[in-house]
Protein backbone atom coordinates (compact mmCIF):
# COMPACT_ATOMS: atom_id res chain seq x y z
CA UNK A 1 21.41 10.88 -30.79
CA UNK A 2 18.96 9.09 -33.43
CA UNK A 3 15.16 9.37 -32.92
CA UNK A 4 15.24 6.08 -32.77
CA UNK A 5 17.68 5.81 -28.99
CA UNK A 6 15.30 8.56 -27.71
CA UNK A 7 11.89 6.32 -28.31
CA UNK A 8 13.70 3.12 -27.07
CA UNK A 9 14.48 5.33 -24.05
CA UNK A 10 10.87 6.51 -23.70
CA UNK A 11 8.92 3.13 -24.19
CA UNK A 12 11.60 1.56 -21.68
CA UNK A 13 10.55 4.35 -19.13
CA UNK A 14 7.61 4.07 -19.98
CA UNK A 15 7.36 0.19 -19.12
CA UNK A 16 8.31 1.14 -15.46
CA UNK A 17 5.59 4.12 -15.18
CA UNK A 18 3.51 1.49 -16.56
CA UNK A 19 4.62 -1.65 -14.26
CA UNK A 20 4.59 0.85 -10.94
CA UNK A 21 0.51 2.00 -12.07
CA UNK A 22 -0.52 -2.11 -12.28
CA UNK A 23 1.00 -2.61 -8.95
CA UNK A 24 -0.56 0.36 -7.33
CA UNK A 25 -4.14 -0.61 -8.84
CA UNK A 26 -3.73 -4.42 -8.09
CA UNK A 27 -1.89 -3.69 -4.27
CA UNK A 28 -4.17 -0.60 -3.03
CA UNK A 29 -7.36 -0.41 -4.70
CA UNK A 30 -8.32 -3.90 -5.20
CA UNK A 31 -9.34 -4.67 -1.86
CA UNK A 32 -11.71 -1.52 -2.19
CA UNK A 33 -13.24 -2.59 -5.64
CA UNK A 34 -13.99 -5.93 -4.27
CA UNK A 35 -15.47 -4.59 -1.25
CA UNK A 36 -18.00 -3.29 -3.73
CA UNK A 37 -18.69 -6.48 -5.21
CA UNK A 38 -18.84 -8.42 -1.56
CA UNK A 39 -22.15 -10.34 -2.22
CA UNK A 40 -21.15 -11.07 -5.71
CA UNK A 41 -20.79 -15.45 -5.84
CA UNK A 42 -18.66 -14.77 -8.70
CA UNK A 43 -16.23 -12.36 -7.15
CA UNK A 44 -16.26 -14.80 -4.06
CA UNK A 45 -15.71 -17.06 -5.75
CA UNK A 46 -12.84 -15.72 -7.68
CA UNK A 47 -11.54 -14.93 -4.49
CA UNK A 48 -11.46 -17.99 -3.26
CA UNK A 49 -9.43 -19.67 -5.82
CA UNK A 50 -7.48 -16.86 -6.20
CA UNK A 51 -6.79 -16.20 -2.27
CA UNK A 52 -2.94 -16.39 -1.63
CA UNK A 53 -2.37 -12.66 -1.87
CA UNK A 54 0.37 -13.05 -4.28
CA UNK A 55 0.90 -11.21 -7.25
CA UNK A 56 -0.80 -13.44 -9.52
CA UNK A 57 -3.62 -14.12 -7.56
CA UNK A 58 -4.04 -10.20 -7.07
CA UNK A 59 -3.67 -9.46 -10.69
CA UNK A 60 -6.21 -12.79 -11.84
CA UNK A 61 -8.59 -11.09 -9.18
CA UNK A 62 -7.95 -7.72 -10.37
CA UNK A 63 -8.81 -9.06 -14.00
CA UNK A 64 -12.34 -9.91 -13.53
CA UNK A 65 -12.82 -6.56 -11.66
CA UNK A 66 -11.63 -5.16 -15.31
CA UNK A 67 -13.95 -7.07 -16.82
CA UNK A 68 -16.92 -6.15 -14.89
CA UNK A 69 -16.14 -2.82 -15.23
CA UNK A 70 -15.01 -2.43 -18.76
CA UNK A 71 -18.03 -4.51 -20.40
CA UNK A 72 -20.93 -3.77 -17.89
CA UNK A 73 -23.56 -4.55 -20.03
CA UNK A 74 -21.95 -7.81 -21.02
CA UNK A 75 -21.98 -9.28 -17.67
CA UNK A 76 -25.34 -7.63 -16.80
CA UNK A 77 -26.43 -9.84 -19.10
CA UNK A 78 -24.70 -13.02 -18.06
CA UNK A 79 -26.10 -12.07 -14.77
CA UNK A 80 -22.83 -11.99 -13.37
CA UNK A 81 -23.10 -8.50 -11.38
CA UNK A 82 -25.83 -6.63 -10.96
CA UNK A 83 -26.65 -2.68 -12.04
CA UNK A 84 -26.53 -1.89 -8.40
CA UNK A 85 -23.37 -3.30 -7.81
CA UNK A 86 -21.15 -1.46 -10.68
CA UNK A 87 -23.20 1.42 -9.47
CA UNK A 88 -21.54 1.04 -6.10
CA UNK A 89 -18.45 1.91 -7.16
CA UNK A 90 -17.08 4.79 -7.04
CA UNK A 91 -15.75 7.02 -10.29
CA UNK A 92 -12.23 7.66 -9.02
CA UNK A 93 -11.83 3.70 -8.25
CA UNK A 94 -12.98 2.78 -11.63
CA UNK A 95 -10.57 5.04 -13.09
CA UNK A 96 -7.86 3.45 -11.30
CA UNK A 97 -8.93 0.41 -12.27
CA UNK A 98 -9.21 0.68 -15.84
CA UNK A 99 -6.28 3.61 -17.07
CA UNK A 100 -3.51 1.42 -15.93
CA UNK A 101 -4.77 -0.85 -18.44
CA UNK A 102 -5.79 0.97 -20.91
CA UNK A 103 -2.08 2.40 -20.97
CA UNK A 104 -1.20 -0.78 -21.44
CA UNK A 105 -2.78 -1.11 -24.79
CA UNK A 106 -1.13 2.05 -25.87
CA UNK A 107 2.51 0.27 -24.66
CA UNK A 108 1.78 -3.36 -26.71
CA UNK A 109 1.09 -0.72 -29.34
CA UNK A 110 4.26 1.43 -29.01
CA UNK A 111 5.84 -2.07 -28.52
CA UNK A 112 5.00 -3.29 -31.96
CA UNK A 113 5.88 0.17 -33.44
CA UNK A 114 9.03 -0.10 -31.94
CA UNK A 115 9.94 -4.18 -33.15
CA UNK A 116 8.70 -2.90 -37.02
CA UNK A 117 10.85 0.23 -36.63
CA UNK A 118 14.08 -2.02 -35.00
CA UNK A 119 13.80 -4.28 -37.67
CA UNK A 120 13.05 -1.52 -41.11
């Protein structure tokens, strides 16, 4: 069996441990991050549009709460959210909210390893 087999196997499993950590964030700990946000107008606002509780609309809403959290000092100055407000959450959600996609800048990575490798 070629190196080669065993990291197509890999990055293929790994798209699943990958797919199953979004849907986890987005389906259980979304509702909790934007309960810290609740008297954000943006967030509301976001919810809003976003409100049919499908999977786009959960992972559009779970994208801004990445952004809020990911470039704090961005939207602080925007005046989007507030100090007190990314204060308010907690450490463990933000972890869950940001590792799942962090990994997923380590799998477009692998992925582009892998296409260069397929086509040397």
């Amino acid at each position: 069996m070629s190196f080669f087999l065993v990291y197509t196997i890999v990055w293929m499993a790994g798209a699943f441990v990958l797919w199953g950590l979004l849907l986890f964030a987005e389906y259980r700990k979304l509702d909790a991050l934007e309960a810290c946000f609740s008297e954000n107008e943006a967030v509301r606002r976001h919810k809003r549009f976003w409100g049919r509780n499908q999977r786009i609309d959960r992972y559009h809403r779970m994208g801004l709460m990445v952004d809020f959290l990911s470039m704090p000092k961005t939207h602080i100055k925007a005046g989007l959210v507030t100090q007190a407000e990314l204060a308010s959450v907690p450490i463990a959600l933000r972890r869950w909210a940001l590792w799942p996609y962090r990994i997923g800048y380590v799998w477009v990575a692998g992925t582009v390893l892998w296409a260069i490798w397929y086509r040397w």
